[in-house]
Protein backbone atom coordinates (compact mmCIF):
# COMPACT_ATOMS: atom_id res chain seq x y z
CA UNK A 1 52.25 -21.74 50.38
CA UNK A 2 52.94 -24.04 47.21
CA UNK A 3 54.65 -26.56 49.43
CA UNK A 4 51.69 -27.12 51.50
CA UNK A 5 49.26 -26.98 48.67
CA UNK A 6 51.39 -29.66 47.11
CA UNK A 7 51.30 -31.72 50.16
CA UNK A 8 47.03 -31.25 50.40
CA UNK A 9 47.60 -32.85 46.66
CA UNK A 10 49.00 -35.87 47.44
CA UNK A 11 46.98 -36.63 50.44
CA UNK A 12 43.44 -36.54 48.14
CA UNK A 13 45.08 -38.51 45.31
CA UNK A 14 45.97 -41.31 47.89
CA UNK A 15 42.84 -41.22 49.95
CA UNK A 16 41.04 -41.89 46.95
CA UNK A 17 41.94 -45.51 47.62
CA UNK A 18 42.58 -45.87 50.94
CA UNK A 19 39.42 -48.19 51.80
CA UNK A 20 41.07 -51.17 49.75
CA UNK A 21 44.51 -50.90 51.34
CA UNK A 22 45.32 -54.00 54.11
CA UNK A 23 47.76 -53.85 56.98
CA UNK A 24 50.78 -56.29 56.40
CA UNK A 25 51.13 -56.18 60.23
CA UNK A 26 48.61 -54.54 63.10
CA UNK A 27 51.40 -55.11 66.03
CA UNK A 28 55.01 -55.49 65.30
CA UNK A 29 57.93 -53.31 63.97
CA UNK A 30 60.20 -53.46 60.75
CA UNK A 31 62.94 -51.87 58.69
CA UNK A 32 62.74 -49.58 55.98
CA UNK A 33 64.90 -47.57 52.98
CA UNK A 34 64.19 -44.21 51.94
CA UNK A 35 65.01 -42.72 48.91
CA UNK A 36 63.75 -39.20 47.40
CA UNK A 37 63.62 -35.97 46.48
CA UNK A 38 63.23 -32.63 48.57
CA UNK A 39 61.97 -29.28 47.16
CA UNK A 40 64.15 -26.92 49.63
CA UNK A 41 64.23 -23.29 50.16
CA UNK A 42 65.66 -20.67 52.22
CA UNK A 43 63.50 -18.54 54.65
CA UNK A 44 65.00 -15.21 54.89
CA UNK A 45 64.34 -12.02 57.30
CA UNK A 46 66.44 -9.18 57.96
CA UNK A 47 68.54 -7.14 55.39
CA UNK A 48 70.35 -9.32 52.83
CA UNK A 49 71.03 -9.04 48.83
CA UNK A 50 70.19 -12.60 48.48
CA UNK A 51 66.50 -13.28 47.16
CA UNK A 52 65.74 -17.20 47.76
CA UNK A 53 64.69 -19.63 45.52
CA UNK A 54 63.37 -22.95 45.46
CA UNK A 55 65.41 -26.10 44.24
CA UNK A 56 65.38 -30.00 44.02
CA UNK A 57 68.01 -32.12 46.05
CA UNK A 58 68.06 -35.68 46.92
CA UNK A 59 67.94 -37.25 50.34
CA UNK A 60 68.16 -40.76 51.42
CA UNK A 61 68.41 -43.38 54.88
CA UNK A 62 66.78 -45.56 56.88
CA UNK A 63 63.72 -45.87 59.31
CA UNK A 64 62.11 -48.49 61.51
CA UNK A 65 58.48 -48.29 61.61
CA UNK A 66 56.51 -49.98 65.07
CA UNK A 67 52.91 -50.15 64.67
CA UNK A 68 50.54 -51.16 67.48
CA UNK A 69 46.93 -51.07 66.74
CA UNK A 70 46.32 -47.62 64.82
CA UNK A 71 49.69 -45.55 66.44
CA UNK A 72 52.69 -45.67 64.81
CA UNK A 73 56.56 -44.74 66.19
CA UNK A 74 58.98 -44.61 63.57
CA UNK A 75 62.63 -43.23 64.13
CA UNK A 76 64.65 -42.43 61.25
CA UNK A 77 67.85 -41.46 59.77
CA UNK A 78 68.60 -39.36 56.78
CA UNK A 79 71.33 -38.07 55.02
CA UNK A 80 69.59 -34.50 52.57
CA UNK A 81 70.91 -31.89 50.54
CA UNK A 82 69.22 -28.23 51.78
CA UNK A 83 69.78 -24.79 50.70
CA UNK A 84 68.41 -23.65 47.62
CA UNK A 85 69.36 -21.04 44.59
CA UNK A 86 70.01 -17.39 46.22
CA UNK A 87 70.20 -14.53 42.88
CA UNK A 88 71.70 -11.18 43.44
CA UNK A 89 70.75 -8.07 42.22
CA UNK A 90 73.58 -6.45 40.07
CA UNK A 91 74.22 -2.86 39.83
CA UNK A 92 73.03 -3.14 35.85
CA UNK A 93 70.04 -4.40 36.61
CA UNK A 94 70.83 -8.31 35.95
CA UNK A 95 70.79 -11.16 38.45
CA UNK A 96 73.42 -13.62 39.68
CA UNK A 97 72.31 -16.89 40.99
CA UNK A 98 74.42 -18.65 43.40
CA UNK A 99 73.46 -22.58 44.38
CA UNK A 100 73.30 -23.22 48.33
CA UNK A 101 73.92 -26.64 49.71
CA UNK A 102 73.66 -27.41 53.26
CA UNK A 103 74.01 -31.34 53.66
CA UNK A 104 72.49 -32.35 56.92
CA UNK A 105 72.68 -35.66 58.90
CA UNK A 106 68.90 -36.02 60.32
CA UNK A 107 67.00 -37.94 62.93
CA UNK A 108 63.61 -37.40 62.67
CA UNK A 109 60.92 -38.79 65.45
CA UNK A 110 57.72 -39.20 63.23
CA UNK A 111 54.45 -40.20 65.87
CA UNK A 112 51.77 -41.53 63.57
CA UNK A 113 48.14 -42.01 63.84
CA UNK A 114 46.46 -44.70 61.29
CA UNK A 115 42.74 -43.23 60.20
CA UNK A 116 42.24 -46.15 57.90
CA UNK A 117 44.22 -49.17 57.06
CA UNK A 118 47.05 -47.91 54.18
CA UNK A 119 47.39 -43.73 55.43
CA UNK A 120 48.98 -42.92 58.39
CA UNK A 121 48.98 -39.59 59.31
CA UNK A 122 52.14 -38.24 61.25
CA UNK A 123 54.43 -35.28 62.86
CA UNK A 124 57.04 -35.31 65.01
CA UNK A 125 60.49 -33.28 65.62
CA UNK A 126 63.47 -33.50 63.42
CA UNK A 127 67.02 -33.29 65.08
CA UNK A 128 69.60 -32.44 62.28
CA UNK A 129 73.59 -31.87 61.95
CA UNK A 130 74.95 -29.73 59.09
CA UNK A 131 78.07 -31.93 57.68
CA UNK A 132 79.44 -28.55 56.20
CA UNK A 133 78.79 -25.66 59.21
CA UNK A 134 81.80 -22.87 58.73
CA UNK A 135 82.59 -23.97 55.19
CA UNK A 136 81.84 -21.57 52.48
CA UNK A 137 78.46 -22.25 50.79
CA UNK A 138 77.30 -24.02 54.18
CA UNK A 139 75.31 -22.65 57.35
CA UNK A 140 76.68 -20.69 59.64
CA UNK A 141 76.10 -23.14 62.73
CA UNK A 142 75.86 -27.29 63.45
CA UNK A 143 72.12 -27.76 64.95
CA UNK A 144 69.25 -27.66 63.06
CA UNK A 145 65.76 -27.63 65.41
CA UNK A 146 62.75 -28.68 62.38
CA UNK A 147 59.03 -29.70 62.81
CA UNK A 148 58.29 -32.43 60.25
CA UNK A 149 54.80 -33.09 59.39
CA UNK A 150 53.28 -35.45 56.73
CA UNK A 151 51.23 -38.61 55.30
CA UNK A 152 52.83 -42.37 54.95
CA UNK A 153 50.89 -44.64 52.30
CA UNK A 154 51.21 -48.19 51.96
CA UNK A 155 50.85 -49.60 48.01
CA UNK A 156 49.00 -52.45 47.28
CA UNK A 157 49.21 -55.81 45.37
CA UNK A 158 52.21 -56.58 43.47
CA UNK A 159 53.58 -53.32 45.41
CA UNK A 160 52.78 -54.20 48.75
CA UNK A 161 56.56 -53.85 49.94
CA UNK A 162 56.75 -50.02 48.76
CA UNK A 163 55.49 -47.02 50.75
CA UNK A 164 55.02 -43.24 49.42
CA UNK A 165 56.05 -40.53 52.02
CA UNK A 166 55.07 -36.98 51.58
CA UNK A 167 56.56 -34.58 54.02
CA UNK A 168 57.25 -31.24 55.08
CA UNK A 169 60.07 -29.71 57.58
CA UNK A 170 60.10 -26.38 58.78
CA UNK A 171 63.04 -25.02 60.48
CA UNK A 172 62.84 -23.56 63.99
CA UNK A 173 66.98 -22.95 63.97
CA UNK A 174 68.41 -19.78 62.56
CA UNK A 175 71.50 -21.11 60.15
CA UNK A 176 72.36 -17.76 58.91
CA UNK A 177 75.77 -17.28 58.35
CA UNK A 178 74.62 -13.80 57.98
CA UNK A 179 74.78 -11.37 61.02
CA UNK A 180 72.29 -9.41 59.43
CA UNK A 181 69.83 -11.86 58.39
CA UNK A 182 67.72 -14.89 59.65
CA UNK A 183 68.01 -17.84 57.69
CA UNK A 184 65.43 -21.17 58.00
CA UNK A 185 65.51 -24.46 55.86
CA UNK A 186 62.29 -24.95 54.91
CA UNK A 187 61.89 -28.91 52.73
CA UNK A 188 59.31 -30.48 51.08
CA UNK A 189 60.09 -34.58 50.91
CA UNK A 190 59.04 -37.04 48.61
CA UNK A 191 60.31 -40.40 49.48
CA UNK A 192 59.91 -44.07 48.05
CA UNK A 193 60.17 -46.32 51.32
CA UNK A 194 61.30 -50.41 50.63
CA UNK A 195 59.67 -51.82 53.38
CA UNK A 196 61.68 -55.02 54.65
CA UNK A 197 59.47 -56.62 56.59
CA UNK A 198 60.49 -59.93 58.71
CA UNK A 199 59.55 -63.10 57.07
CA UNK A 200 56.72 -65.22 58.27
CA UNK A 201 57.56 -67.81 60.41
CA UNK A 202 56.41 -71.71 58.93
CA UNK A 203 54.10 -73.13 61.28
């Protein structure tokens, strides 16, 4: 619930100046870097001593973003720290915590609808391979089946090559390695984008 009243945040604060934001490009495609930080927890059902916790990893890659007219097709690829904190109960009524790290290789498939020039609005699935399946500390299988849903915002001015992304996954893939549990990355993303865009051709 915090995640997506997070995410609700950073959409008003950006809207607030969305009708002064100009499109670099209305047709045409171009490369991109990411670089940010993902709030990432562990949804758990079934009968397990670990109690989940949220915590902050980094993630970083690449996209390519085609616009034409107000829809959007961007294709990325991403290389993110999931997992979490899980804490134990002890028998003396103290708690353990133990620090989860699943790193993931990631394609998301972001479709994106522009509402006004500057905020595109998008969603799309997210394919993902854990680098560390088997291993202790990692998930308990490869694939990793997400539903990624978000806002892009282009800066302005002096700041015109930057983009904020805001972003949330949610895991469709059980990655227990727990036979008695269900486990789900769930990952907030917030990502500083370096847009390279082509340079104009001298006429």
């Amino acid at each position: 619930m915090h995640s997506y009243r997070l995410l609700l945040f950073i959409f008003l604060v950006t809207s607030s100046a969305l009708t002064q934001a100009q499109s670099n490009k209305p047709i045409g495609g171009h490369f991109g870097l990411k670089l940010g930080a993902s709030f990432t927890q562990i949804a758990i059902s079934g009968a397990t001593a670990n109690i989940p916790h949220r915590t902050l990893q980094p993630h970083l890659g690449v996209m390519y973003r085609y616009r034409y007219n107000r829809w959007v097709v961007q294709p990325e690829a991403l290389l993110s720290i999931r997992g979490g904190n899980f804490q134990q109960e002890q028998n003396n009524g103290t708690r353990t915590t133990t620090a989860i790290s699943y790193y993931y290789a990631s394609l998301p498939l972001m479709l994106g609808y522009i509402p006004t020039e500057g905020l595109t609005i998008q969603a799309g699935p997210e394919f993902s391979y854990a680098l560390n399946a088997g291993q202790t500390g990692g998930p308990g299988v490869n694939n990793d089946l997400g539903i990624a849903a978000g806002v892009h915002y282009d800066f302005l001015d002096m700041l015109h090559n930057f983009s904020l992304h805001a972003r949330f996954i949610y895991g469709l893939t059980n990655v227990s390695p727990e036979a008695t549990a269900s486990y789900y990355n769930r990952n907030l993303q917030i990502s500083m984008v370096y847009n390279l865009f082509p340079k104009k051709k001298k006429k």
